[in-house]
C-alpha atoms as a PDB file:
ATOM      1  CA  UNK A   1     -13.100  49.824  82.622  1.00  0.00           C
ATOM      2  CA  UNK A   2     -14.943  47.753  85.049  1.00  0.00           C
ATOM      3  CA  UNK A   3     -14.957  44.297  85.040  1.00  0.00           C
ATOM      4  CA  UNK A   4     -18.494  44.124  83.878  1.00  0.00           C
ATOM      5  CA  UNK A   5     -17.312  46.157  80.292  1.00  0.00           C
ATOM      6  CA  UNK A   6     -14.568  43.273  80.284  1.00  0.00           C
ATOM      7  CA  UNK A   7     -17.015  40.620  80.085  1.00  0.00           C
ATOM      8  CA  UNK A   8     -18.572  42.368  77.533  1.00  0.00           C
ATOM      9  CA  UNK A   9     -16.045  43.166  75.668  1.00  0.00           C
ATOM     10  CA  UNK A  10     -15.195  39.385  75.588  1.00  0.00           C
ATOM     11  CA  UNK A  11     -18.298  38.505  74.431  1.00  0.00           C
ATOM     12  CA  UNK A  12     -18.562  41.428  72.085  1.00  0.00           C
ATOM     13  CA  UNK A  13     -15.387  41.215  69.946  1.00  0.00           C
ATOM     14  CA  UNK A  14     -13.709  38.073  71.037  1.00  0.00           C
ATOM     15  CA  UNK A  15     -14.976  36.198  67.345  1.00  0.00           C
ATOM     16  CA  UNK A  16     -14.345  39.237  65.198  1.00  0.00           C
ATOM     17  CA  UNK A  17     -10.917  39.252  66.833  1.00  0.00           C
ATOM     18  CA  UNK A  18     -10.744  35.475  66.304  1.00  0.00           C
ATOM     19  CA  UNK A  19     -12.092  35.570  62.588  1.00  0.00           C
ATOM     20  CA  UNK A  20      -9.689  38.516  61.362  1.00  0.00           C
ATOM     21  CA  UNK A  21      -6.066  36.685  63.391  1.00  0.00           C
ATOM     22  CA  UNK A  22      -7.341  33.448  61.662  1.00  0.00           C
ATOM     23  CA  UNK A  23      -7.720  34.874  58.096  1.00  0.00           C
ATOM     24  CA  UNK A  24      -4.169  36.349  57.938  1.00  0.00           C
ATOM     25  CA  UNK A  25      -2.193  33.233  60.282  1.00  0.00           C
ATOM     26  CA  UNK A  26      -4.582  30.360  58.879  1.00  0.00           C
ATOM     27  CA  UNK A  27      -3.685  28.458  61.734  1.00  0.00           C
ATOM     28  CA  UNK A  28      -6.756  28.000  64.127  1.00  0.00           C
ATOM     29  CA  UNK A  29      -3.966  27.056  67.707  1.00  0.00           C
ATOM     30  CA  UNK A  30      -2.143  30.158  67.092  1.00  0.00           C
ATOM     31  CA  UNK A  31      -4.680  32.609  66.134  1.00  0.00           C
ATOM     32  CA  UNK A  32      -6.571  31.589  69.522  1.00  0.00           C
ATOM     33  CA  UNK A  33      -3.206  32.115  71.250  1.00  0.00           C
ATOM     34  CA  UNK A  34      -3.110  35.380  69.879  1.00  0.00           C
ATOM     35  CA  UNK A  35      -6.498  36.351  70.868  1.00  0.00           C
ATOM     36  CA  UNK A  36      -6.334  35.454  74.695  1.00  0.00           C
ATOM     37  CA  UNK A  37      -2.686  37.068  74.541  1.00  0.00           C
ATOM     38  CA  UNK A  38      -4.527  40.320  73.239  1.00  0.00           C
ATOM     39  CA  UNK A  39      -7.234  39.848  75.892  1.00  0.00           C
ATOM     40  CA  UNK A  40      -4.669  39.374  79.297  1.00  0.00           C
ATOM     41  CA  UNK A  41      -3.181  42.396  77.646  1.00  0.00           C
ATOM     42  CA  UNK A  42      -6.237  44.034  78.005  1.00  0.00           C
ATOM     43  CA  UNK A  43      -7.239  42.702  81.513  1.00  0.00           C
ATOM     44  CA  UNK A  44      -3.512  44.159  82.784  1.00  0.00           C
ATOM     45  CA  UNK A  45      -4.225  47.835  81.133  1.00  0.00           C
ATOM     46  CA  UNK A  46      -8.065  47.543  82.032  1.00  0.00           C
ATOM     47  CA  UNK A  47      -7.682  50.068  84.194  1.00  0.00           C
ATOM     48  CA  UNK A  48      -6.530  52.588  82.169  1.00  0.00           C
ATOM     49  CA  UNK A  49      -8.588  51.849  78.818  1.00  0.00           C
ATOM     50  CA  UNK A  50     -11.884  52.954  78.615  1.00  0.00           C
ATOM     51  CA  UNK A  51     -15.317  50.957  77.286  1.00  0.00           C
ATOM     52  CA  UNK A  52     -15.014  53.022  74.532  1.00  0.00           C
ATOM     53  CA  UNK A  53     -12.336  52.463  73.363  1.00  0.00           C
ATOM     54  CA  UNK A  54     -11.972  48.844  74.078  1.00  0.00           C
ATOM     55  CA  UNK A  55     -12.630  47.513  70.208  1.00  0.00           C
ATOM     56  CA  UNK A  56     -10.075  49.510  68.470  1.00  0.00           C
ATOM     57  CA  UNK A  57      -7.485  48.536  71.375  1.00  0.00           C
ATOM     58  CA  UNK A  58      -8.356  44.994  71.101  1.00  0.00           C
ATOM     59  CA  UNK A  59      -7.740  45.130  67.645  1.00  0.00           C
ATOM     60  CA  UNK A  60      -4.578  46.791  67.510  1.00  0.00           C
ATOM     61  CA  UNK A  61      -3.171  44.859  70.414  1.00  0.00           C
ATOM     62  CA  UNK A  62      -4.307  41.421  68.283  1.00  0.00           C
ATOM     63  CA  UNK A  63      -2.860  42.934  65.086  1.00  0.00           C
ATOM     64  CA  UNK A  64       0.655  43.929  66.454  1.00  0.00           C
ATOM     65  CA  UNK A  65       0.798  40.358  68.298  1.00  0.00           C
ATOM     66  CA  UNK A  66       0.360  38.635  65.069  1.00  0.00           C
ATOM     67  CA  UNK A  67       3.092  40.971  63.705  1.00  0.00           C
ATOM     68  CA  UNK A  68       5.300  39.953  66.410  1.00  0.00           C
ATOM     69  CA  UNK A  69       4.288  35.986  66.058  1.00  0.00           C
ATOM     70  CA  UNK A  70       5.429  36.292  62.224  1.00  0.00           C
ATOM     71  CA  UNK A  71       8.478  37.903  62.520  1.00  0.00           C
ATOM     72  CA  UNK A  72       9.175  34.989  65.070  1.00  0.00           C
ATOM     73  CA  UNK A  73       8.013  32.320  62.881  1.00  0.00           C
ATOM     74  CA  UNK A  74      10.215  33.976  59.850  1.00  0.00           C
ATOM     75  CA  UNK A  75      13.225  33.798  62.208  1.00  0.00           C
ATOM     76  CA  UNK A  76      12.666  29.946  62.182  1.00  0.00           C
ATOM     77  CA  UNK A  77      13.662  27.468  59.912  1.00  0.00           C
ATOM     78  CA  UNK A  78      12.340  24.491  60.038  1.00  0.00           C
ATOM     79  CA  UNK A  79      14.124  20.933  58.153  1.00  0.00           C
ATOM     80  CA  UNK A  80      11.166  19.331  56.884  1.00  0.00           C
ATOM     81  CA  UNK A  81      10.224  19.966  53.425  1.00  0.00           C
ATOM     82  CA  UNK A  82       6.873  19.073  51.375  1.00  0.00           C
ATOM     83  CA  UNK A  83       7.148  17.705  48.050  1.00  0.00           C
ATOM     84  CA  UNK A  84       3.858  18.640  46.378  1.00  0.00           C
ATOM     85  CA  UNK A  85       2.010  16.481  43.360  1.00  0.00           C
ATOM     86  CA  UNK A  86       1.742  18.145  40.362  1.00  0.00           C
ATOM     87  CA  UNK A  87      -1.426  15.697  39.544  1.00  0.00           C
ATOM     88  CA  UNK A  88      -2.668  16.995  42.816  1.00  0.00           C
ATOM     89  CA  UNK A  89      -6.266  17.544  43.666  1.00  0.00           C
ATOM     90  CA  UNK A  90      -5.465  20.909  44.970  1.00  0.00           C
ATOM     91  CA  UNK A  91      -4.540  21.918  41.241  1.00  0.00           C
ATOM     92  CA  UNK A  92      -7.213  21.475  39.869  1.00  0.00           C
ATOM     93  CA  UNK A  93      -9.476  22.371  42.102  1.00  0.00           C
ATOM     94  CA  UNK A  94     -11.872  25.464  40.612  1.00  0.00           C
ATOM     95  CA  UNK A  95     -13.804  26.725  43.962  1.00  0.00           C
ATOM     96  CA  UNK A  96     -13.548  30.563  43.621  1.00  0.00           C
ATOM     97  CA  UNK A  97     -13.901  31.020  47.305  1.00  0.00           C
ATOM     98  CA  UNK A  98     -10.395  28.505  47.301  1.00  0.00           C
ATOM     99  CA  UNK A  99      -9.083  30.883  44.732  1.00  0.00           C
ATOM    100  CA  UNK A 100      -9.955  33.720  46.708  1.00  0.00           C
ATOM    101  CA  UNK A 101      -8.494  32.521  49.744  1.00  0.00           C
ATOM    102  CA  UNK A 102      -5.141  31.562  48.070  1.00  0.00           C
ATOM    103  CA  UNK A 103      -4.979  34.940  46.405  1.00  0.00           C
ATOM    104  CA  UNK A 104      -5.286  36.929  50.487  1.00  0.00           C
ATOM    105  CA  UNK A 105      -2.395  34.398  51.255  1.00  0.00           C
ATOM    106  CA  UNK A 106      -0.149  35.807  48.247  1.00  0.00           C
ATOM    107  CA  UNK A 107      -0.217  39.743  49.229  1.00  0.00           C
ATOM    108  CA  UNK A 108       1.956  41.173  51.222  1.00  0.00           C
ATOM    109  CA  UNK A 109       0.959  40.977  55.106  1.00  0.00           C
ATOM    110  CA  UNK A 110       0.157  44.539  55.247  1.00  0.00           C
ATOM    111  CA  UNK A 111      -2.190  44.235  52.620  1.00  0.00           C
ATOM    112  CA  UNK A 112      -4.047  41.369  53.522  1.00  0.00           C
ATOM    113  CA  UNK A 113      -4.482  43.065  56.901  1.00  0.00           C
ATOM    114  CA  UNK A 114      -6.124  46.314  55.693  1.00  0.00           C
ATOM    115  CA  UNK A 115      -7.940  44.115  53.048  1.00  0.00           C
ATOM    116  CA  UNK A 116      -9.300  41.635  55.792  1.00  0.00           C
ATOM    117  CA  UNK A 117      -9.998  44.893  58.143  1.00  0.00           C
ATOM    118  CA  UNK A 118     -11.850  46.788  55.225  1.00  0.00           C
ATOM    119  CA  UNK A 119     -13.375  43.837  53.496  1.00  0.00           C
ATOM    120  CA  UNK A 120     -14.401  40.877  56.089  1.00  0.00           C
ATOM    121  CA  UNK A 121     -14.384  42.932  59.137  1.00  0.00           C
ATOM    122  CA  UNK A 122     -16.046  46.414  57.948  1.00  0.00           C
ATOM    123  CA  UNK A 123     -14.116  48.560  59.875  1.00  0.00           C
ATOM    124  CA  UNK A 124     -13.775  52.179  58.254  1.00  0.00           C
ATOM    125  CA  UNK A 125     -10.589  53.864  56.991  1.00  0.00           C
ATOM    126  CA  UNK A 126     -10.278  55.849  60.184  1.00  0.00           C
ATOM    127  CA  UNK A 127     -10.250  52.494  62.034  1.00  0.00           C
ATOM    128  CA  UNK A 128      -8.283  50.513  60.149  1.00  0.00           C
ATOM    129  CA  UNK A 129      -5.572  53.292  60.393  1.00  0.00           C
ATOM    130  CA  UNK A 130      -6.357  53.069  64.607  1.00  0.00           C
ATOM    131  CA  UNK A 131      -5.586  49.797  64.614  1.00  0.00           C
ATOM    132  CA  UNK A 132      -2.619  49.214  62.475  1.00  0.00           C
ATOM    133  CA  UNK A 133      -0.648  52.330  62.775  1.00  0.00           C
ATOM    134  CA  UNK A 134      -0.758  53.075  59.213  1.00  0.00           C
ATOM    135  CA  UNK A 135      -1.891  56.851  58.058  1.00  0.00           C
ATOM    136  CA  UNK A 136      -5.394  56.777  56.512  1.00  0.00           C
ATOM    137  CA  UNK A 137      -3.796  57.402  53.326  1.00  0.00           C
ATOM    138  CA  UNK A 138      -1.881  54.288  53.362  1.00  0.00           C
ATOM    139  CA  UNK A 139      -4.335  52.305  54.450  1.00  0.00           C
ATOM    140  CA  UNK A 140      -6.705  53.303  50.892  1.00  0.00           C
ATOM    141  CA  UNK A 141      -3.098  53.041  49.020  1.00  0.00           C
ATOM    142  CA  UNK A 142      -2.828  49.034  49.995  1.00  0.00           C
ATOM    143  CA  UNK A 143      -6.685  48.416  50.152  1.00  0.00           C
ATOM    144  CA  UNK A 144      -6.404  49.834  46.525  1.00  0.00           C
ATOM    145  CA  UNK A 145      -3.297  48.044  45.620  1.00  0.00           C
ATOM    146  CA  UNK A 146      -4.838  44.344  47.111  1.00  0.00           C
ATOM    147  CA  UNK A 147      -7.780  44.813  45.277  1.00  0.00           C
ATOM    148  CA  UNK A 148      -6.406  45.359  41.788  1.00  0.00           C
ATOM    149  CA  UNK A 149      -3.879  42.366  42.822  1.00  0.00           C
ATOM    150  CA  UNK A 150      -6.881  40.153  43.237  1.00  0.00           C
ATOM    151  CA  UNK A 151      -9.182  41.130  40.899  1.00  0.00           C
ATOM    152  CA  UNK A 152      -6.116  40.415  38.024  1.00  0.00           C
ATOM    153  CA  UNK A 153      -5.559  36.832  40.517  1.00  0.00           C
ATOM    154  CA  UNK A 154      -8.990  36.036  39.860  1.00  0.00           C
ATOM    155  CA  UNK A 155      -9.450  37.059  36.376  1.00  0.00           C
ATOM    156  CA  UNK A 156      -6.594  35.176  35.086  1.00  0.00           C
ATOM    157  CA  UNK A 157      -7.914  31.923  33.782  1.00  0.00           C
ATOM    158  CA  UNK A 158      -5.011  29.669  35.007  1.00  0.00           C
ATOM    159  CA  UNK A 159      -6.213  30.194  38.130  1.00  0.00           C
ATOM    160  CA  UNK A 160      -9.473  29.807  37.921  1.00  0.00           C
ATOM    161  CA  UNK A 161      -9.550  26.066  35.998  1.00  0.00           C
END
């Protein structure tokens, strides 16, 4: 890969990259931390990965940092606790797009990655399996499995009003 395809590739994927780190972290710092990680990891191997296969590298190099970054984060405790309000705002709250968003944070981090792939990103099956490491049966296993966990998340009327 020349430097040219570098720069393109940067300006190419850099806010898909961005957009799918930040909907599974939710923390705007990290996710861009993650993102020029996955990019100097790209500049170092740039000579071995082709242009054409820059997006799905990019991907699964962003993917498997944010793996790594959560098993870190799980490793840590931290002292400070939050006491929430049951008369909070939050509670009761009805925008479905909040709903939706809190319903991505409750699956399991393999299926909110497939989900946010599939879903927000539009990658295919074959892709999504590139880039995570999962088989391509898998991958439709937890796409299936997030989507019937939302749809009865969204349906339930407790969460909703």
């Amino acid at each position: 890969m020349t430097i040219k395809e570098y720069n393109k590739a940067v300006d190419d994927y850099s806010d898909g990259v961005y957009r799918f780190i930040l909907k599974n972290i939710r923390n705007k710092d990290t996710a861009r931390d993650i993102v020029q990680e996955s990019y100097e990891k790209l500049w170092i191997r740039h000579e071995i990965i082709s242009a054409a296969k820059v997006k799905a590298y990019l991907f699964s190099t962003a993917y498997h940092t944010m793996i790594d970054f959560i098993r870190k984060e799980s490793r840590i405790t931290y002292n400070e606790t939050i006491n929430e309000d049951e008369n909070s705002h939050e509670n009761h709250y009805s925008d479905l797009n909040e709903i939706l968003h809190m319903a991505i944070r409750k699956l399991p981090e393999a299926q909110r990655s497939v989900i946010l792939l599939r879903d927000y990103e539009g990658y295919s099956y074959n892709e999504i399996s590139e880039i995570t490491g999962l088989t391509q049966s898998q991958v439709k296993v937890y796409i299936y499995r997030a989507r019937l966990f939302l749809k009865n998340y969204i349906v339930n009327p407790e969460k909703v009003l």
